[in-house]
N, C-alpha and C. Protein backbone atom coordinates (compact mmCIF):
# COMPACT_ATOMS: atom_id res chain seq x y z
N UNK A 1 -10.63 -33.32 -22.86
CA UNK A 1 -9.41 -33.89 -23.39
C UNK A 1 -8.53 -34.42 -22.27
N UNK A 2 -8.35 -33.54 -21.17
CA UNK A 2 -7.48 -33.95 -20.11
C UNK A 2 -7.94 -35.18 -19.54
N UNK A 3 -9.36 -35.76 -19.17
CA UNK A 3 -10.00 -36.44 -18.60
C UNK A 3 -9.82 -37.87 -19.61
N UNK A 4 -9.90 -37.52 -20.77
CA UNK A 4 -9.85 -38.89 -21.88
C UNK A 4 -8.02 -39.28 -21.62
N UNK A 5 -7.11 -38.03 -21.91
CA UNK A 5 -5.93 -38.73 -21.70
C UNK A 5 -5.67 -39.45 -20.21
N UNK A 6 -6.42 -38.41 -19.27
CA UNK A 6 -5.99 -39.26 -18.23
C UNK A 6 -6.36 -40.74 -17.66
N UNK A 7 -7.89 -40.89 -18.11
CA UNK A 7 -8.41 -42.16 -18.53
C UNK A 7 -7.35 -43.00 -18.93
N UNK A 8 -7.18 -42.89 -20.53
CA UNK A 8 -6.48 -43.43 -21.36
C UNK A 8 -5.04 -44.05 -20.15
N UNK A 9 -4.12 -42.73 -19.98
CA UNK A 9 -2.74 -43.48 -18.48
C UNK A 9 -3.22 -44.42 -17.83
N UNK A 10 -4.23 -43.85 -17.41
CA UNK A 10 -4.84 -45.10 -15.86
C UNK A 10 -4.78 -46.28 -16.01
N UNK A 11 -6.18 -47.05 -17.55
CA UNK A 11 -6.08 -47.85 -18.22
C UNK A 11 -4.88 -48.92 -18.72
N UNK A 12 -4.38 -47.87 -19.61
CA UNK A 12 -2.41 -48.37 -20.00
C UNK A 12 -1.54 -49.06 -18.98
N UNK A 13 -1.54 -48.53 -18.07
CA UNK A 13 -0.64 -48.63 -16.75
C UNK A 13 -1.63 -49.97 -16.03
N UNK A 14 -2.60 -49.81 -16.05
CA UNK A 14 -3.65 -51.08 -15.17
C UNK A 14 -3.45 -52.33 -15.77
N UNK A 15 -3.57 -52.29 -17.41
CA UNK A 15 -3.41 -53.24 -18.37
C UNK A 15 -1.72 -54.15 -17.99
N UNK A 16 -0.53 -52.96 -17.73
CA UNK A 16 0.42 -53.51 -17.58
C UNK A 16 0.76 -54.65 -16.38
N UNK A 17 0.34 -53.78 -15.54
CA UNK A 17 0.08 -54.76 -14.31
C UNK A 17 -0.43 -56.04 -14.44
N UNK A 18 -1.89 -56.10 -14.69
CA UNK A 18 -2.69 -57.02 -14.67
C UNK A 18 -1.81 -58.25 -15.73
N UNK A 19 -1.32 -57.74 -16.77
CA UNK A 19 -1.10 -58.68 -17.37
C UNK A 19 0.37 -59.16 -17.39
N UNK A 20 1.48 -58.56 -16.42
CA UNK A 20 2.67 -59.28 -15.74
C UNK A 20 2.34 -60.38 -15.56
N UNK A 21 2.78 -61.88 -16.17
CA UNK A 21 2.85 -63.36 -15.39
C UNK A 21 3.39 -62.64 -14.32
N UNK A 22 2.57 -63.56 -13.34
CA UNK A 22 2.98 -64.58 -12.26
C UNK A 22 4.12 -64.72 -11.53
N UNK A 23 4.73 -65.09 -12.07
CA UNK A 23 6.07 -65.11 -11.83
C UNK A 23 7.01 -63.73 -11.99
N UNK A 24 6.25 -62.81 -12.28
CA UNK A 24 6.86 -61.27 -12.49
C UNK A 24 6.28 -60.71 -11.04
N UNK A 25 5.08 -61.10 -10.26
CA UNK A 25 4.54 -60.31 -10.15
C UNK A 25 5.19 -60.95 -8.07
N UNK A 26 5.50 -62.13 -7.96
CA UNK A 26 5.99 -62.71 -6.77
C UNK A 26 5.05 -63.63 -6.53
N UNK A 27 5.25 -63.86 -6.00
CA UNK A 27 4.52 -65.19 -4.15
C UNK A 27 4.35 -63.47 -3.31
N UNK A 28 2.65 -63.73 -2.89
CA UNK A 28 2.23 -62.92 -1.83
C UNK A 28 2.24 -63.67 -0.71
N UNK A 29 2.54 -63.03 0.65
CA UNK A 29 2.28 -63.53 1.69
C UNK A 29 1.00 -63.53 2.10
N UNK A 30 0.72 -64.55 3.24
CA UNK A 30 -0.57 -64.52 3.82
C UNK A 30 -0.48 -63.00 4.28
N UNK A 31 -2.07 -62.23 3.95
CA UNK A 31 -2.90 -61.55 3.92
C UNK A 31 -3.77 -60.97 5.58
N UNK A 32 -3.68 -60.25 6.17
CA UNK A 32 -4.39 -59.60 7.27
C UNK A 32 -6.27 -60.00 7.10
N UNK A 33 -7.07 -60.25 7.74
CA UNK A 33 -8.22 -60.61 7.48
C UNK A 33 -9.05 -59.50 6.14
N UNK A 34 -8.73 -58.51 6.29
CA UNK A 34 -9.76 -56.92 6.06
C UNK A 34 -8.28 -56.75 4.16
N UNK A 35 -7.37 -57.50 4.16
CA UNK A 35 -6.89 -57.48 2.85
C UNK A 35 -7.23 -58.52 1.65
N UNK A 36 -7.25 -59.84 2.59
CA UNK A 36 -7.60 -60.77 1.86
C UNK A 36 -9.03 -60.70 1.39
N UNK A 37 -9.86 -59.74 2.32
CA UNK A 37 -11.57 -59.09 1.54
C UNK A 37 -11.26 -58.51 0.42
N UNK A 38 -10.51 -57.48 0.38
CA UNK A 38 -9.71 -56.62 -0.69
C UNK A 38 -9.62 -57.78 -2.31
N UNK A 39 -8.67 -58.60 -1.79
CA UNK A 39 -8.35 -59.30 -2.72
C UNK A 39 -9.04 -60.79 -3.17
N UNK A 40 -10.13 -61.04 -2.42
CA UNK A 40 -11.25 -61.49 -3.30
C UNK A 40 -12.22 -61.03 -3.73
N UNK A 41 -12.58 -59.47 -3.52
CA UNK A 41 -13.24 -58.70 -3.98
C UNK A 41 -12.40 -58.08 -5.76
N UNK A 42 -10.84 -58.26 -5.66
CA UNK A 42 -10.43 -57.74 -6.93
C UNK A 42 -10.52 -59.35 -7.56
N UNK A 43 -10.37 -60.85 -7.42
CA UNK A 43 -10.86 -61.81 -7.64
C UNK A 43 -12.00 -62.24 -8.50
N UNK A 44 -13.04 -61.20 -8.13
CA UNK A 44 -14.10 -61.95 -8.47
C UNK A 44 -14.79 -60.82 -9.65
N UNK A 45 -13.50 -59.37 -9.90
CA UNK A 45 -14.14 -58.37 -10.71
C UNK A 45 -13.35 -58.58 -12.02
N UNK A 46 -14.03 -58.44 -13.56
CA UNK A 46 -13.39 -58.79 -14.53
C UNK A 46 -12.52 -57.41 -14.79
N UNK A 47 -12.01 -57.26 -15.58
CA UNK A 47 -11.33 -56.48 -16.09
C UNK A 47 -11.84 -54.83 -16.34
N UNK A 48 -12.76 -55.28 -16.70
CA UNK A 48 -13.46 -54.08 -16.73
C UNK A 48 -14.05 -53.21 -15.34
N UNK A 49 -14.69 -54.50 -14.61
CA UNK A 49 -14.74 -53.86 -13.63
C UNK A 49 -13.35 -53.08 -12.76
N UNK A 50 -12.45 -53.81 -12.91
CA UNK A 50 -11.28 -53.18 -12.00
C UNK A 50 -10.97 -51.63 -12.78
N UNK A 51 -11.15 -51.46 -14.21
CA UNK A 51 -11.05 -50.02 -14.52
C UNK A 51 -12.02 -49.31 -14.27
N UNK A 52 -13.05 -49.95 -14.35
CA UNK A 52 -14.17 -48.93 -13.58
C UNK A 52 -13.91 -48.42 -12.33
N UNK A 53 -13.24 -49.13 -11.28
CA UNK A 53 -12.91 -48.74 -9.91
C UNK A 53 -11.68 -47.53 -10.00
N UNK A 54 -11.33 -47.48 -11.05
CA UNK A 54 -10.78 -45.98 -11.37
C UNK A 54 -11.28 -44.92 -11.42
N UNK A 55 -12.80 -44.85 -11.87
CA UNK A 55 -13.53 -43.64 -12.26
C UNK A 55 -14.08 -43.21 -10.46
N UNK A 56 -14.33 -41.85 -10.77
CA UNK A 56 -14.66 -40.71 -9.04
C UNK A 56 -15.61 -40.29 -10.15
N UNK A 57 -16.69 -40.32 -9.62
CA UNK A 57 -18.25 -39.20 -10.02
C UNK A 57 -18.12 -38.27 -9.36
N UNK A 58 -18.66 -36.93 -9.64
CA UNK A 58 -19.45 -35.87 -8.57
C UNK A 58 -20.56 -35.96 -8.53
N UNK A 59 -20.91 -35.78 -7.31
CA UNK A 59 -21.86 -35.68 -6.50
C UNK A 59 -22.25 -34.16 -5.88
N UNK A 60 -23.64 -33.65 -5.89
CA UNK A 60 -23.76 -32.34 -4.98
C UNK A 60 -23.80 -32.43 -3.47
N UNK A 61 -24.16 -34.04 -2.65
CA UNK A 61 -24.82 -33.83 -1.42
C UNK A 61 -26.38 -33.88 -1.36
N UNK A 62 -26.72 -33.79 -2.63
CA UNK A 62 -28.58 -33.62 -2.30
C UNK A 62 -29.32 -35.75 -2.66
N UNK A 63 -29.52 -35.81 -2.04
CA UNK A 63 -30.22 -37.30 -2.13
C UNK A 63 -31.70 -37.38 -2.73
N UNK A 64 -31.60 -37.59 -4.08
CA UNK A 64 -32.67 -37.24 -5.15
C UNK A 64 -33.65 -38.73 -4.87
N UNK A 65 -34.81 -38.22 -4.91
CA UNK A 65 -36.30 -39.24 -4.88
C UNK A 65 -35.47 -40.68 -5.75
N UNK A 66 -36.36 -41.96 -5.40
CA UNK A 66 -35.54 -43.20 -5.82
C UNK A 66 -36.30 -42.88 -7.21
N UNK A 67 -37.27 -42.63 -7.58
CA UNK A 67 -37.49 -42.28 -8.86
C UNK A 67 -37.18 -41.17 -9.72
N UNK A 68 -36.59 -40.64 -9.43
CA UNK A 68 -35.68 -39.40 -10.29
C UNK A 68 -34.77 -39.75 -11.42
N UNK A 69 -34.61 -39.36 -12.48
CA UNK A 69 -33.43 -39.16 -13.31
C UNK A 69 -32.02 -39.14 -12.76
N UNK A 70 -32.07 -38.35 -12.00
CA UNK A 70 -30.74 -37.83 -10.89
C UNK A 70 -30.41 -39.48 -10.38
N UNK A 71 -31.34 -39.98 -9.56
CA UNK A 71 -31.38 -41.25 -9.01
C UNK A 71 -30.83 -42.26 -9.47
N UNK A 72 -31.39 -42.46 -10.98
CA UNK A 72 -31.52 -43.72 -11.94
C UNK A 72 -29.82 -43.27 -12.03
N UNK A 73 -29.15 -41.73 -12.30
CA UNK A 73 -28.00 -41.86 -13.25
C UNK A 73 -27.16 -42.57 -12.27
N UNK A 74 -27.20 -42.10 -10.95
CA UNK A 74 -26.23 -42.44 -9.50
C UNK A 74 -26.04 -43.72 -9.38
N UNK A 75 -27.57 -44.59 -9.09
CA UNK A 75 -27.72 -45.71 -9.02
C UNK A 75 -27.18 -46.71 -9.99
N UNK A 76 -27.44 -46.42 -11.72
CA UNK A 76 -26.67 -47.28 -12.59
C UNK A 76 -24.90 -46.83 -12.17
N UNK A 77 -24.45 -45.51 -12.16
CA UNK A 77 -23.27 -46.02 -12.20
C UNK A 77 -22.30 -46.68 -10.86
N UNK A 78 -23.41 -46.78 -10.11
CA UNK A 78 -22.70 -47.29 -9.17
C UNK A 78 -23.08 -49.19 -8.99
N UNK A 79 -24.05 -49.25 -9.39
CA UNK A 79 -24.66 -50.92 -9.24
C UNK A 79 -24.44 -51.26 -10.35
N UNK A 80 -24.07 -50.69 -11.80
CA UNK A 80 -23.80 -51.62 -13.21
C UNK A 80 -22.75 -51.39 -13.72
N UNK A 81 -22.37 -50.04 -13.33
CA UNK A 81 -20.59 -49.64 -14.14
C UNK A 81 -19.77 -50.00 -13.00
N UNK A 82 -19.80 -50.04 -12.15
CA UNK A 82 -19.58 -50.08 -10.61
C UNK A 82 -18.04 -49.50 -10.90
N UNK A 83 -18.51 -47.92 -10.43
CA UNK A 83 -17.09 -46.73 -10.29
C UNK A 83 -16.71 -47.30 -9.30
N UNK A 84 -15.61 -46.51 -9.03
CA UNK A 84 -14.83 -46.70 -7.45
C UNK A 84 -14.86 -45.74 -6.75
N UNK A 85 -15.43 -44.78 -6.76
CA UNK A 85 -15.93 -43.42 -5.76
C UNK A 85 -16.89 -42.59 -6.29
N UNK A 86 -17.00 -41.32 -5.61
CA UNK A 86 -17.49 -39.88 -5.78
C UNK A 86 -17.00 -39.02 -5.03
N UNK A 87 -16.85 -37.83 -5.50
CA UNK A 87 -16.60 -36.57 -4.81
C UNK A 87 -17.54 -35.29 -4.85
N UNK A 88 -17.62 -35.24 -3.31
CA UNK A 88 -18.46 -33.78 -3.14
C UNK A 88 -18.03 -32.69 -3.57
N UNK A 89 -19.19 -32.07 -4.67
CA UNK A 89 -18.80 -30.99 -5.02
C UNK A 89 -19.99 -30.00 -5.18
N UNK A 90 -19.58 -28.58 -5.12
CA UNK A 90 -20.76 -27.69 -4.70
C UNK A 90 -21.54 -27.14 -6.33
N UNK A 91 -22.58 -27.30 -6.13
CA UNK A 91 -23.86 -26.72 -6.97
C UNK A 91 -23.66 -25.48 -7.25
N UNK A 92 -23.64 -24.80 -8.18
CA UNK A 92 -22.77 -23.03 -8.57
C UNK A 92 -24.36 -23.00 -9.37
N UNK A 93 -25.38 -21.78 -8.57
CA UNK A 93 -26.31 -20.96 -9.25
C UNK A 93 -25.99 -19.58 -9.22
N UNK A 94 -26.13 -18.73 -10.07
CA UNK A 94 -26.02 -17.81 -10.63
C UNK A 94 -24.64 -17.10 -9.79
N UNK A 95 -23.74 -17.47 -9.97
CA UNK A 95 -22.32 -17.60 -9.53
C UNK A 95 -22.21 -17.80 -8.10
N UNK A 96 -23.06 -18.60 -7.21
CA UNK A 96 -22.69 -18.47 -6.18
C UNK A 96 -23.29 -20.02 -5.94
N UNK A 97 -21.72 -20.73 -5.22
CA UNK A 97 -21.72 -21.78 -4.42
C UNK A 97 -22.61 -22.20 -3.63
N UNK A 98 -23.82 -23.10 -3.39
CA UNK A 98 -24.61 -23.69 -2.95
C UNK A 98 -24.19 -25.54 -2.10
N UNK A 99 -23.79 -24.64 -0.91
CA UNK A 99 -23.25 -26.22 -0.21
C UNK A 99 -24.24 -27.34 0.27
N UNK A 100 -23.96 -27.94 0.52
CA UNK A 100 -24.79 -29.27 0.82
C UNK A 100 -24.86 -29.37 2.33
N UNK A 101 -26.29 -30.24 2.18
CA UNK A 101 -26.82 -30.26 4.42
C UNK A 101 -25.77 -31.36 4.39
N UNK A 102 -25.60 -31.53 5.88
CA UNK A 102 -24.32 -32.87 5.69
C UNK A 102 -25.24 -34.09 6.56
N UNK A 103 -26.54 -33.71 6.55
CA UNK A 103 -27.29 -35.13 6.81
C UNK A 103 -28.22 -35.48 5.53
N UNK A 104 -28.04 -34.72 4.52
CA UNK A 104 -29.13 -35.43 3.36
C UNK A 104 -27.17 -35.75 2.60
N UNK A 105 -26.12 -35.29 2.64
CA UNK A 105 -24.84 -36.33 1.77
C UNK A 105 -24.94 -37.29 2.84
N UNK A 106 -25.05 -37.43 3.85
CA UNK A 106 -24.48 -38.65 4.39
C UNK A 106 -25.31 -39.76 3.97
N UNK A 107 -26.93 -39.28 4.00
CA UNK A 107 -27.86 -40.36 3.49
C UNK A 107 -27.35 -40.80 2.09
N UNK A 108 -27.62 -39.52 1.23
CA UNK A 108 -26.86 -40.45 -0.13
C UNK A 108 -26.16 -41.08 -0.04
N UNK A 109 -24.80 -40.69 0.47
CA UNK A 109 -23.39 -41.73 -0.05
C UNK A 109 -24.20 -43.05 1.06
N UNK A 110 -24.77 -43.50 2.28
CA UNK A 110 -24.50 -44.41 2.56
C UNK A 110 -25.61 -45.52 1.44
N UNK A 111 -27.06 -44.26 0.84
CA UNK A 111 -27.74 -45.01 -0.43
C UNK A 111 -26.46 -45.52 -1.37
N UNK A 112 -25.38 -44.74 -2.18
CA UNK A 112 -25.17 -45.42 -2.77
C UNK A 112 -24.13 -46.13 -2.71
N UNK A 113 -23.84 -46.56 -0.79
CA UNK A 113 -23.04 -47.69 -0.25
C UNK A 113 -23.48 -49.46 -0.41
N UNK A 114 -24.81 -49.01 -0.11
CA UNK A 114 -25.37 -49.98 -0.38
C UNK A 114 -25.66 -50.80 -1.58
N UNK A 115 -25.68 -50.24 -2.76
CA UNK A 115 -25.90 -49.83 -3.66
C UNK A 115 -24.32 -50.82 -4.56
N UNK A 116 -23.30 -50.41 -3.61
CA UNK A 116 -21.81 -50.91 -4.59
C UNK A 116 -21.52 -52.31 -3.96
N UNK A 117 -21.23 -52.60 -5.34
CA UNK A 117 -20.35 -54.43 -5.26
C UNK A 117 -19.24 -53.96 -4.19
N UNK A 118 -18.63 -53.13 -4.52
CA UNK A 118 -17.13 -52.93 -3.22
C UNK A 118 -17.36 -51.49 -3.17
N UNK A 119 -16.95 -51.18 -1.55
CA UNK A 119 -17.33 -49.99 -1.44
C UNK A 119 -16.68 -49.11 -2.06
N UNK A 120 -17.21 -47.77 -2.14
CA UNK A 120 -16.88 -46.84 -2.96
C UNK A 120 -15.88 -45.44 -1.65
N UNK A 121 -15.22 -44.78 -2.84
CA UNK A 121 -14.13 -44.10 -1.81
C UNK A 121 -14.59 -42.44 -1.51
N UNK A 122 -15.17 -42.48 -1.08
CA UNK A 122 -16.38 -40.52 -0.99
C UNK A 122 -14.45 -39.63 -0.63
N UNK A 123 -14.70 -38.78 -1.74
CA UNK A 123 -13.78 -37.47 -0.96
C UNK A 123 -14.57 -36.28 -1.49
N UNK A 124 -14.18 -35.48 -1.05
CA UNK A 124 -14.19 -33.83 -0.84
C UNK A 124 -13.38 -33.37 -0.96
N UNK A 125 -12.95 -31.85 -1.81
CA UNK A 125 -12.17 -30.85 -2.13
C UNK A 125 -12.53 -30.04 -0.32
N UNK A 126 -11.74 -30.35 1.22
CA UNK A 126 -12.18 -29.58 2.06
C UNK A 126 -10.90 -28.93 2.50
N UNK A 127 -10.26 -28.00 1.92
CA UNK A 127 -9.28 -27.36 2.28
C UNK A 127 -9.89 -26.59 3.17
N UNK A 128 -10.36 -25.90 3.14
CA UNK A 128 -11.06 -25.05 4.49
C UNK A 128 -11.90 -25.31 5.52
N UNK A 129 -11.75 -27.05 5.42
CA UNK A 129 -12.76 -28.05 6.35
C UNK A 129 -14.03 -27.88 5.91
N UNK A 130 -14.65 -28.74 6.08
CA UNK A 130 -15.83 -29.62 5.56
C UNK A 130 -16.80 -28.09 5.33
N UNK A 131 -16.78 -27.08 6.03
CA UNK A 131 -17.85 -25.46 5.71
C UNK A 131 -17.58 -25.40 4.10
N UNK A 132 -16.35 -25.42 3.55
CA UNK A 132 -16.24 -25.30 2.02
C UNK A 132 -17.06 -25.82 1.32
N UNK A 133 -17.87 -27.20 1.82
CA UNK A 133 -18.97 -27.67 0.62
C UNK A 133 -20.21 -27.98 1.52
N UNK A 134 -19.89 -28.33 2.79
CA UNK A 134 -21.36 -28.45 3.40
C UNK A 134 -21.51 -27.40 4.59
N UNK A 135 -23.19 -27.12 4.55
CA UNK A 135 -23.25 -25.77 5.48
C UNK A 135 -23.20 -26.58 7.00
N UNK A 136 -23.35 -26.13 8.24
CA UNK A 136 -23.56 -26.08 9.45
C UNK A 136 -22.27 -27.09 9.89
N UNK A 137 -21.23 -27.21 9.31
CA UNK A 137 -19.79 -27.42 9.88
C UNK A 137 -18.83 -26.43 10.29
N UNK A 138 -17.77 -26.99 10.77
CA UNK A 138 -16.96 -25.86 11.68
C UNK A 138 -16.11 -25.15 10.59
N UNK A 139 -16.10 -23.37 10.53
CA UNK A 139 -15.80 -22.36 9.53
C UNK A 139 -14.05 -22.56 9.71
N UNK A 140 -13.21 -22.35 9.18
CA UNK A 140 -11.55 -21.83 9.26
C UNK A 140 -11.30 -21.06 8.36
N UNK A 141 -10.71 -20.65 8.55
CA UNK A 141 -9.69 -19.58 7.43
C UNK A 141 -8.76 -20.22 6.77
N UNK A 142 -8.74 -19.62 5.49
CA UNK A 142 -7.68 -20.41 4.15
C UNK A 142 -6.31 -20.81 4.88
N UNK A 143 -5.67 -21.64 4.61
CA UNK A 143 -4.81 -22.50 4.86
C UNK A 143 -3.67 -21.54 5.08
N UNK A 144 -3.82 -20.57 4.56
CA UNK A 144 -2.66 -19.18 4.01
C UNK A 144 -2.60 -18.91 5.85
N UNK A 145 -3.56 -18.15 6.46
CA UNK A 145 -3.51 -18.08 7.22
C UNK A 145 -3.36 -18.82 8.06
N UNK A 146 -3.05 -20.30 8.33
CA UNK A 146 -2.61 -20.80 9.40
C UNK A 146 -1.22 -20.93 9.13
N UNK A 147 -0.70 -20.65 7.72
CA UNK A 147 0.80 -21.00 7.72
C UNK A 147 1.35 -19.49 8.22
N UNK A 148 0.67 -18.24 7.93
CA UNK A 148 1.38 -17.13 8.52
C UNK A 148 1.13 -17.00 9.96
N UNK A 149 0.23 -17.86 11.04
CA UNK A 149 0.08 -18.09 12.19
C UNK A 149 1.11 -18.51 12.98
N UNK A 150 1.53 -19.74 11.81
CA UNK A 150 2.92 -20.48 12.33
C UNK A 150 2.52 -21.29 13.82
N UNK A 151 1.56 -21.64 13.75
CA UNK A 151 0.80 -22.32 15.25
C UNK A 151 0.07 -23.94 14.65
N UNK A 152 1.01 -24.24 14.75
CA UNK A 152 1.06 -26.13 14.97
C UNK A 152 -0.03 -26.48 15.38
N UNK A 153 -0.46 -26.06 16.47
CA UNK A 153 -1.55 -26.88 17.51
C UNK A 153 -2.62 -26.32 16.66
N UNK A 154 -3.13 -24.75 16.11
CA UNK A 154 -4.20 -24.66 15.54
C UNK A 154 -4.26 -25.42 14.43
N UNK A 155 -2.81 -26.01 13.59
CA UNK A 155 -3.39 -26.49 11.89
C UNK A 155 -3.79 -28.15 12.50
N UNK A 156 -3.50 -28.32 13.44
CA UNK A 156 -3.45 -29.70 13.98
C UNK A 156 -5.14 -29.70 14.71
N UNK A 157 -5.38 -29.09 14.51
CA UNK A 157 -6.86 -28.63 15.18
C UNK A 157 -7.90 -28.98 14.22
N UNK A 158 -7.25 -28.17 13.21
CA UNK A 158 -8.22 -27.95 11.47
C UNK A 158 -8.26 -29.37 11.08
N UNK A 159 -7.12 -29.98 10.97
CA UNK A 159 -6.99 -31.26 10.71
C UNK A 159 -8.13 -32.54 11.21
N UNK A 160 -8.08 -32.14 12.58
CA UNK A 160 -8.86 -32.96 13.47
C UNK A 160 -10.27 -32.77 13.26
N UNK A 161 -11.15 -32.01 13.59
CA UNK A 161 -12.17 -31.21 13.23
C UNK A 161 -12.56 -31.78 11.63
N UNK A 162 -11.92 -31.22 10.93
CA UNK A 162 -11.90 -31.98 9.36
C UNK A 162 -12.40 -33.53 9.25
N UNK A 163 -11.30 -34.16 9.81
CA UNK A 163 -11.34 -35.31 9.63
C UNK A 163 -12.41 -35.90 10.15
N UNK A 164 -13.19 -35.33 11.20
CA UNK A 164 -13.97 -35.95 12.30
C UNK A 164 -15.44 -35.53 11.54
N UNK A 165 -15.84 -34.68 10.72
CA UNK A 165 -17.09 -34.14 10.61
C UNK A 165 -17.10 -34.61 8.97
N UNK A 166 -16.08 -35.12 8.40
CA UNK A 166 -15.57 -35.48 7.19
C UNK A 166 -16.24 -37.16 7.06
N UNK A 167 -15.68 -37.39 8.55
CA UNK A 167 -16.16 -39.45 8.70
C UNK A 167 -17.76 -39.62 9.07
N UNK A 168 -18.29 -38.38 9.84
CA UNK A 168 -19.62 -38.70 10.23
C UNK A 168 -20.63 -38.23 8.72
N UNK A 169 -19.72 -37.75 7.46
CA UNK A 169 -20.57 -37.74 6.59
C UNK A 169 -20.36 -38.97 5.28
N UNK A 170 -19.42 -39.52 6.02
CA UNK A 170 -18.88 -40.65 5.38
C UNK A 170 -18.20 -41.04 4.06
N UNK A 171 -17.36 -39.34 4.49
CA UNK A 171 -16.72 -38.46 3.19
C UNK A 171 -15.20 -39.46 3.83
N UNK A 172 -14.35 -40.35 2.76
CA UNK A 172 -12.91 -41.41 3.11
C UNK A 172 -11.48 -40.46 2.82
N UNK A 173 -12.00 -39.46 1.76
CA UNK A 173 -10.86 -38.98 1.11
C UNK A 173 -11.10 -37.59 1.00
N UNK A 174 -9.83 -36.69 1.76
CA UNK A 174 -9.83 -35.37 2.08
C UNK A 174 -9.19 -34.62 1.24
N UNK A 175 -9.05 -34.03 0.33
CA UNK A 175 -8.32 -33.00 -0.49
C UNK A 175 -7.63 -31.95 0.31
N UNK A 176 -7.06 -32.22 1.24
CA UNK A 176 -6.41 -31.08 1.84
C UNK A 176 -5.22 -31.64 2.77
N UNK A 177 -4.06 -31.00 3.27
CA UNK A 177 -4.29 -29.71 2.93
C UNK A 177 -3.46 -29.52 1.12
N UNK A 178 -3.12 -28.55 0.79
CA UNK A 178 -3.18 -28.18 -0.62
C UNK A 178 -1.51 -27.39 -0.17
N UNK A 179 -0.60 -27.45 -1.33
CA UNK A 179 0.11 -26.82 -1.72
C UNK A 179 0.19 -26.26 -2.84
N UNK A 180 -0.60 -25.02 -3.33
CA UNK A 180 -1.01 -24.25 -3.92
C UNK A 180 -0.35 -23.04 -4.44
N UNK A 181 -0.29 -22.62 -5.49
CA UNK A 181 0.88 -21.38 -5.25
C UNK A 181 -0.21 -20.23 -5.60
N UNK A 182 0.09 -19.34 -5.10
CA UNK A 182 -0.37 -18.05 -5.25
C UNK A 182 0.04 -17.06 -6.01
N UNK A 183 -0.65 -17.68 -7.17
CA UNK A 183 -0.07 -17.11 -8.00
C UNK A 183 -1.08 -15.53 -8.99
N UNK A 184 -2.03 -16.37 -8.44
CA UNK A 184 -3.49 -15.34 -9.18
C UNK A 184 -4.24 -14.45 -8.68
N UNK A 185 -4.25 -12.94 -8.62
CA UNK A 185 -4.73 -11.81 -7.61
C UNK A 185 -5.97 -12.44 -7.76
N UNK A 186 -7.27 -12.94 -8.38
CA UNK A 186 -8.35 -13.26 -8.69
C UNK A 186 -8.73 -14.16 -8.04
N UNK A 187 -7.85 -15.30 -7.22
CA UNK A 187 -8.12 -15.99 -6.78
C UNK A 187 -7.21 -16.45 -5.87
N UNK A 188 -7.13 -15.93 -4.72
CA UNK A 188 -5.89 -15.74 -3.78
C UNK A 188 -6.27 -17.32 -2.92
């Protein structure tokens, strides 16, 4: 339900835009080289496509055979519905989190880079840096603890680290850090 209404906003609000005349909307100035790509890439997508560039898939990280089911679903929605991202998210068997190698996600997402009319926007839920969903990255402690550290240079560390092992998997968009309240003994 949350996902249909929120659909539904996205849509509503896109529709409004798009369909402001002209004259509502200004005279743009000339364009930076890497914007004016931007904006003949939104040019040349119909309507539909530009709401499709709303939708984020999940993804596990595992890069399934080109003949797979798994394959076919990735591949159509990225070469015929053409979404506008995915996000890494972890595989849960018999209650326990199963992270991803971060050289078989990097292969996928750059398969299904290739794959998109305009590129697509990869994030990750990595509040605890990139170890939260893929294995053999650098470990930290919950965010909690660097705010009771009160040490700048270490959250500025996490940050860096993050960001850096985040781009070589060619993960664009970071979910962190999080302002979260603590509110649930169950899940501190």
């Amino acid at each position: 339900m949350f996902l249909k209404r929120t659909t539904g906003l996205a849509v509503a609000s896109l529709l409004c835009i798009l369909e402001a005349p002209a004259q509502q909307r200004g005279r743009r100035p000339k364009l930076p080289p890497e914007e004016s790509q931007v904006q003949q890439w939104m040019a040349a997508m119909s309507l539909r496509d530009k709401i499709a560039q709303l939708i984020v898939i999940p993804f596990y990280g595992e890069n399934p055979h080109s003949k797979s089911a798994a394959f076919r679903k990735f591949s159509t929605a990225v070469s015929e519905l053409h979404v506008g991202g995915m996000i890494l998210v972890n595989r849960v068997r018999q209650g326990l989190a199963i992270n991803a190698e971060p050289v078989t996600a990097a292969a996928f997402l750059n398969r299904m880079q290739k794959l998109a009319k305009v590129p697509l926007i990869a994030g990750a839920d990595f509040e605890r840096g990139a170890s939260m969903r893929v294995s053999g990255t650098t470990k930290f402690p919950h965010n909690m603890a660097f705010a009771a550290a009160r040490d700048l240079a270490a959250t500025r560390k996490l940050g860096e680290v993050t960001a850096r092992e985040s781009r070589a998997m060619g993960v664009h968009w970071v979910f962190a850090p999080v302002a979260d309240v603590n509110n649930n003994p169950g899940n501190p």
